[in-house]
N, C-alpha and C. Protein backbone atom coordinates (compact mmCIF):
# COMPACT_ATOMS: atom_id res chain seq x y z
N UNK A 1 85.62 -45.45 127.39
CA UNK A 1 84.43 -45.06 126.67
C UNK A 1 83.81 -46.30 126.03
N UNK A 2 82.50 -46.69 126.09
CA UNK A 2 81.82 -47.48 125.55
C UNK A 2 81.62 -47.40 124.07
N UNK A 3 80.73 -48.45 123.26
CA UNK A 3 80.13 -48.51 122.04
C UNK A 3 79.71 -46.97 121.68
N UNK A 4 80.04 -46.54 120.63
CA UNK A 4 79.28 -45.70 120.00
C UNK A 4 77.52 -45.49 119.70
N UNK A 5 76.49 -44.64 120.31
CA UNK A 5 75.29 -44.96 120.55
C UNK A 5 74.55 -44.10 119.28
N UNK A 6 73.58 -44.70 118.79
CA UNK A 6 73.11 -43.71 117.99
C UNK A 6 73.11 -42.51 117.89
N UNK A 7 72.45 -41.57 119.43
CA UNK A 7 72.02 -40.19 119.28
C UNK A 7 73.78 -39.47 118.98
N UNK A 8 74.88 -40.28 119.84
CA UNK A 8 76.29 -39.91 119.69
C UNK A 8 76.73 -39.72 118.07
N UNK A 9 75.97 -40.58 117.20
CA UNK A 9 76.39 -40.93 115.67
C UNK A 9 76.18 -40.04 114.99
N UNK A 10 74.44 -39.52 115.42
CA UNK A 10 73.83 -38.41 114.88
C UNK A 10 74.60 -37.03 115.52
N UNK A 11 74.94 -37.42 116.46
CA UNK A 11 75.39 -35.70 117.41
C UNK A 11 77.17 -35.39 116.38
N UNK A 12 77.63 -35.87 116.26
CA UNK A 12 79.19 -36.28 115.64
C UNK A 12 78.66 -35.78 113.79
N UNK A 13 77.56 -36.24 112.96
CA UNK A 13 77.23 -36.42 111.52
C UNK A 13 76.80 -34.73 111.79
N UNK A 14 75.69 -34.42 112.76
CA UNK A 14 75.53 -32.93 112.52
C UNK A 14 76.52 -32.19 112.41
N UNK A 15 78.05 -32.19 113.80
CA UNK A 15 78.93 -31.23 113.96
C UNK A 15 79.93 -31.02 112.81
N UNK A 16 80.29 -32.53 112.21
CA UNK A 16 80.46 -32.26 110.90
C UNK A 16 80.09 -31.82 109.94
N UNK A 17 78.84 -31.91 109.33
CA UNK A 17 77.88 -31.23 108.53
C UNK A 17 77.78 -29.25 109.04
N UNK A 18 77.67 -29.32 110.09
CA UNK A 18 77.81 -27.81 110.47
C UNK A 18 78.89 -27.41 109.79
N UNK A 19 79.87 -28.11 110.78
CA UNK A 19 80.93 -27.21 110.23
C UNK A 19 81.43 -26.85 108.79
N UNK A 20 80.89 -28.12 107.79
CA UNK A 20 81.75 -28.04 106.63
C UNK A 20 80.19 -27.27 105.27
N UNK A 21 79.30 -26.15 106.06
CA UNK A 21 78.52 -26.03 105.21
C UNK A 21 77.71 -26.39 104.75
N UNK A 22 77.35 -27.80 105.45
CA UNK A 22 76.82 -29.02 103.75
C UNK A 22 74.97 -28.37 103.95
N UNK A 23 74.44 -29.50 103.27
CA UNK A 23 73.03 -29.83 102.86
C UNK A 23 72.76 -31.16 103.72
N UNK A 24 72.39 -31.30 104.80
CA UNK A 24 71.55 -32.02 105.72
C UNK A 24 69.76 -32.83 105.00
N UNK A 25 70.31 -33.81 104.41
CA UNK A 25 68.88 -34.56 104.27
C UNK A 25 68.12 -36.04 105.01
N UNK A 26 67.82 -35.59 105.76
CA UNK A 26 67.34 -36.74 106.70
C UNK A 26 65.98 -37.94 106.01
N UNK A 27 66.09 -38.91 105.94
CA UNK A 27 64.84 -39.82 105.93
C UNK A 27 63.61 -39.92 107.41
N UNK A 28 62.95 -40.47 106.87
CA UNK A 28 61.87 -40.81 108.45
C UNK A 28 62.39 -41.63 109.56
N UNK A 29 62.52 -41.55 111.33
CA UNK A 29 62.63 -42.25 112.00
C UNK A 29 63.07 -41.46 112.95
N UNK A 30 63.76 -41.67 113.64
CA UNK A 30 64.42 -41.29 114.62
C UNK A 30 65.84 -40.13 114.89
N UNK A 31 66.47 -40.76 113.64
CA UNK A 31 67.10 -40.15 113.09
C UNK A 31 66.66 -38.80 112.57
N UNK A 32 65.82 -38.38 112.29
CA UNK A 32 65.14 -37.22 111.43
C UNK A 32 65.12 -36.16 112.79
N UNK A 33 64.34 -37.10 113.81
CA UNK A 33 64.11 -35.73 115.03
C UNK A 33 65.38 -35.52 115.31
N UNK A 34 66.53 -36.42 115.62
CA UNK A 34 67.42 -36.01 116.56
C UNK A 34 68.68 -35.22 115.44
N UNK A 35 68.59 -35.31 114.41
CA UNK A 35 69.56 -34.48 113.48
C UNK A 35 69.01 -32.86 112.94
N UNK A 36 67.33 -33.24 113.66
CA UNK A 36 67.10 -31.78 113.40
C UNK A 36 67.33 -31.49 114.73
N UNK A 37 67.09 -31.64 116.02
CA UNK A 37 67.13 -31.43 117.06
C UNK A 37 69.21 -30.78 117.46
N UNK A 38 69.79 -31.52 116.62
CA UNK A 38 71.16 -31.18 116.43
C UNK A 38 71.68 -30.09 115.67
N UNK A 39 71.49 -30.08 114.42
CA UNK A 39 71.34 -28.76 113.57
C UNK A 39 71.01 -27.63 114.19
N UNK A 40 69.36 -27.13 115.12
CA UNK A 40 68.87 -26.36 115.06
C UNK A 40 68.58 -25.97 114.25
N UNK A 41 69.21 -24.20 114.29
CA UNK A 41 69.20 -23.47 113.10
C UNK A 41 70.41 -22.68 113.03
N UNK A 42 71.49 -24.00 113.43
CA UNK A 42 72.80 -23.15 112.64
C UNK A 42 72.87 -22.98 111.12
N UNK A 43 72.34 -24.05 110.43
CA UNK A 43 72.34 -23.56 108.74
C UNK A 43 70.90 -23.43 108.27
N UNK A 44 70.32 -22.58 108.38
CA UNK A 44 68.95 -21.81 107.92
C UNK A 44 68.80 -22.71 106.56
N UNK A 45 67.89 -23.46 106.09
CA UNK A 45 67.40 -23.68 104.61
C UNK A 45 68.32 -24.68 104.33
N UNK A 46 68.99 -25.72 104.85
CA UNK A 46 69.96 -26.61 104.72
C UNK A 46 69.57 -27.61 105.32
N UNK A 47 68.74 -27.97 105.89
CA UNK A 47 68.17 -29.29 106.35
C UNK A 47 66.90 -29.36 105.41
N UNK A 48 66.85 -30.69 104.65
CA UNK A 48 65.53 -31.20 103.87
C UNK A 48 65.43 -32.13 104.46
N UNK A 49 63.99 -31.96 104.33
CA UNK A 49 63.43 -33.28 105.61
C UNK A 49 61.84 -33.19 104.91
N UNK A 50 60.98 -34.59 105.16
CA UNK A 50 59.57 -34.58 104.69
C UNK A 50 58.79 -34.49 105.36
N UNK A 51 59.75 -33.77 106.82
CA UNK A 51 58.56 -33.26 107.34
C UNK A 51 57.18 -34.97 108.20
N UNK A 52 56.55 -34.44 109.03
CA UNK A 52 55.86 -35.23 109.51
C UNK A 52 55.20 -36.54 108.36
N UNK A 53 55.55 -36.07 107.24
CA UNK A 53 54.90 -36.94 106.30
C UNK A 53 54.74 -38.33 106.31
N UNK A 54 55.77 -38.91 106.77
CA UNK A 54 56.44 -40.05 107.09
C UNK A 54 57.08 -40.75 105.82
N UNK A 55 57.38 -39.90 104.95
CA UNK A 55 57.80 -40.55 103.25
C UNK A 55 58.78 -41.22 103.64
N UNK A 56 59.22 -42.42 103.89
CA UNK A 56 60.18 -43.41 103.77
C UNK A 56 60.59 -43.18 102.50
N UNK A 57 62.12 -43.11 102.19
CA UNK A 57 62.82 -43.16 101.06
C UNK A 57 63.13 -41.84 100.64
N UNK A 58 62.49 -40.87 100.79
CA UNK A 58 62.39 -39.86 100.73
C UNK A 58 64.40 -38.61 100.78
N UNK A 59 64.88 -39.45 101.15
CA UNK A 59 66.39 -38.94 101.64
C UNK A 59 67.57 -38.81 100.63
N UNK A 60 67.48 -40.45 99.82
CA UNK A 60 68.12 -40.77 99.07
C UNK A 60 67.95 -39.64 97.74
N UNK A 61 66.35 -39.88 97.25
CA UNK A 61 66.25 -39.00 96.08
C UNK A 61 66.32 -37.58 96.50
N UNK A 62 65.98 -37.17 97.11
CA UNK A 62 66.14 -35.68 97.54
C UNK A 62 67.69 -35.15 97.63
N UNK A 63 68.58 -36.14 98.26
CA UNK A 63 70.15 -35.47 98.39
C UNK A 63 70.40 -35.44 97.18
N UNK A 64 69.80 -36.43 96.23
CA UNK A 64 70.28 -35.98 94.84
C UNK A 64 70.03 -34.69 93.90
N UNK A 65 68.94 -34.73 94.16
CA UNK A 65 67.94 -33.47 93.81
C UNK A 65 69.16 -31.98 94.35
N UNK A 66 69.25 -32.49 95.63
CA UNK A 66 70.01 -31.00 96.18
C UNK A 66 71.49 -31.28 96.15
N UNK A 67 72.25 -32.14 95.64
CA UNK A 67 73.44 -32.12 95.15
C UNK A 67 73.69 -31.85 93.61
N UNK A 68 72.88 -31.95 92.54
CA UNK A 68 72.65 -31.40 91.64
C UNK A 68 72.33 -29.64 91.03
N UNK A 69 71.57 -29.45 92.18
CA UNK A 69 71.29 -28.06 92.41
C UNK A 69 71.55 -27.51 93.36
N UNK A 70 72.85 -28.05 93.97
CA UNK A 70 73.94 -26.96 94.58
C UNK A 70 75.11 -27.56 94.45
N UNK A 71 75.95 -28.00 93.37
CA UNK A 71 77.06 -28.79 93.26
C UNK A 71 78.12 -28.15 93.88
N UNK A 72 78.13 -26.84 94.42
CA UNK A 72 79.23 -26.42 95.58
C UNK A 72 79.25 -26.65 96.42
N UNK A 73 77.99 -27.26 97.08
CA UNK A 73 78.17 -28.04 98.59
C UNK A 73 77.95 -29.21 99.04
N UNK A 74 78.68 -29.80 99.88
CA UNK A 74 78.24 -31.25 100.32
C UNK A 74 76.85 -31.56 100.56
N UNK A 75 76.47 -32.75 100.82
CA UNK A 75 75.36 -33.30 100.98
C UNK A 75 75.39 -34.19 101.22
N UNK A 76 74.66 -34.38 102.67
CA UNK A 76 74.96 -35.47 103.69
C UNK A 76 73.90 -36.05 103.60
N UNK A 77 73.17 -37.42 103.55
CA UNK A 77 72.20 -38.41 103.42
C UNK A 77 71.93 -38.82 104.36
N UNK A 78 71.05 -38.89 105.40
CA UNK A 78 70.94 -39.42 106.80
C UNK A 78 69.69 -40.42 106.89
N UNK A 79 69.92 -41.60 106.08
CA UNK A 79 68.80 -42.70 106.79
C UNK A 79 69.02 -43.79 106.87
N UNK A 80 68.00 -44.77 106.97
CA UNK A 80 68.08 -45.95 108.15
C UNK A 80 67.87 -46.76 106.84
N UNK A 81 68.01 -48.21 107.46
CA UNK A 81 68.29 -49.28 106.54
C UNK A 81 66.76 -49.47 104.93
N UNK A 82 65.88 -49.08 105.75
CA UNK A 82 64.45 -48.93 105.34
C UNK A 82 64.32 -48.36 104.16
N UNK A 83 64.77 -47.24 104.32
CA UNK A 83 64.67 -45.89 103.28
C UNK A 83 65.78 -46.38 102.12
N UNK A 84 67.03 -46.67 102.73
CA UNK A 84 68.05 -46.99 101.96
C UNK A 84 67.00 -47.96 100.67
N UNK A 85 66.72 -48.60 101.27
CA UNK A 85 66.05 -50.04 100.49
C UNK A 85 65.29 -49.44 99.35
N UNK A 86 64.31 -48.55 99.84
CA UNK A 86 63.60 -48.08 99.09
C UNK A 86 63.45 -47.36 97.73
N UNK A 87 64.91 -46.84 97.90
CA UNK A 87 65.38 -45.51 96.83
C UNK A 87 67.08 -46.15 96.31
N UNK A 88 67.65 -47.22 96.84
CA UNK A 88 68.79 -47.24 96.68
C UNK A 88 68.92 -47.43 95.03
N UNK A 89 68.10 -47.39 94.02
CA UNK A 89 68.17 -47.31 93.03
C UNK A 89 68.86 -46.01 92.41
N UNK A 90 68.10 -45.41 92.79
CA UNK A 90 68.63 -43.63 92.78
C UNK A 90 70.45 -43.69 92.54
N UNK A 91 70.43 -44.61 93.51
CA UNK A 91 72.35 -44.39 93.19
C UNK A 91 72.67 -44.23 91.90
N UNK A 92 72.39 -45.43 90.80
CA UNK A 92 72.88 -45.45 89.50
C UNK A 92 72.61 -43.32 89.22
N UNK A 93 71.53 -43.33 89.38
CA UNK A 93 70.96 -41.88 88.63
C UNK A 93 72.47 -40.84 89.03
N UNK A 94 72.26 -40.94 90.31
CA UNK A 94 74.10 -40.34 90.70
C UNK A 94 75.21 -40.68 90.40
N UNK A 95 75.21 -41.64 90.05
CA UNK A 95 76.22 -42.11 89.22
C UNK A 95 76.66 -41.20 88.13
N UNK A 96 75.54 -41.74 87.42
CA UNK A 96 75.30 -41.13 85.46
C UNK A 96 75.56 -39.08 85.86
N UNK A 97 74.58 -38.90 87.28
CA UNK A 97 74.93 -37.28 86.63
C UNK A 97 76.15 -36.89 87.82
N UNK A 98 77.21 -37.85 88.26
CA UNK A 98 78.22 -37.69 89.02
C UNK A 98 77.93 -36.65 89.92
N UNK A 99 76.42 -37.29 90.87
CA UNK A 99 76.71 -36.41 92.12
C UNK A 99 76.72 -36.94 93.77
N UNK A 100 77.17 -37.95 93.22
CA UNK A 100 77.93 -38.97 94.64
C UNK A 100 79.05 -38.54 94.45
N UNK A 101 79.82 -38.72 95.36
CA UNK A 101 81.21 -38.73 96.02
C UNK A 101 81.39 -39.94 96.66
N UNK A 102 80.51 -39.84 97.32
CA UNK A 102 80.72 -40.93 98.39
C UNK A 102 79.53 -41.39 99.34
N UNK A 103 79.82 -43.03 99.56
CA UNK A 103 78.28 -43.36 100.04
C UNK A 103 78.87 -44.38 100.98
N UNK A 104 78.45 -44.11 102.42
CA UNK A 104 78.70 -44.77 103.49
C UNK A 104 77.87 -45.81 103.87
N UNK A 105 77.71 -46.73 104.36
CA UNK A 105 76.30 -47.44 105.38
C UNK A 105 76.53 -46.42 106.33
């Protein structure tokens, strides 16, 4: 088996996320179509996304938003180096109201 390929990264982050319940929040790019394209609609109202908008950054503050106001379920962060940049401030804010767990590249 070769390198691990993006759409494989995203196909692997959804089946996990399915399975374990979570909150699916995607940023703008590529990533956004193919994790909704993965999801479907196995979890109804569990993917946040901005939508055609193109809000870069948009991922970071929002998983917080919806890890705060659903602290029983995971919440998976899905964006690209861009977005990260944009909002990675936000972390401290998760910090202070302890709703990170955990933060991958």
């Amino acid at each position: 088996m070769g390198p691990l390929g993006a759409r494989e990264a995203i196909r692997s982050v959804a089946r996990k996320i399915s399975e374990s319940n979570a909150i699916a929040v995607s940023d703008v790019g590529q990533h956004q179509m193919w994790l909704a394209q993965e999801l479907g609609d196995a979890l109804p109202g569990s993917h946040l996304t901005s939508g055609g908008l193109g809000a870069m950054g948009y991922a970071l503050p929002a998983g917080l938003g919806a890890a705060i106001g659903q602290p029983d379920r995971s919440v998976w962060v899905v964006a690209g180096d861009g977005g990260f940049q944009m909002s990675l401030q936000e972390l401290a804010t998760g910090f202070f109201k302890k709703a990170f767990h955990c933060v991958s590249p």
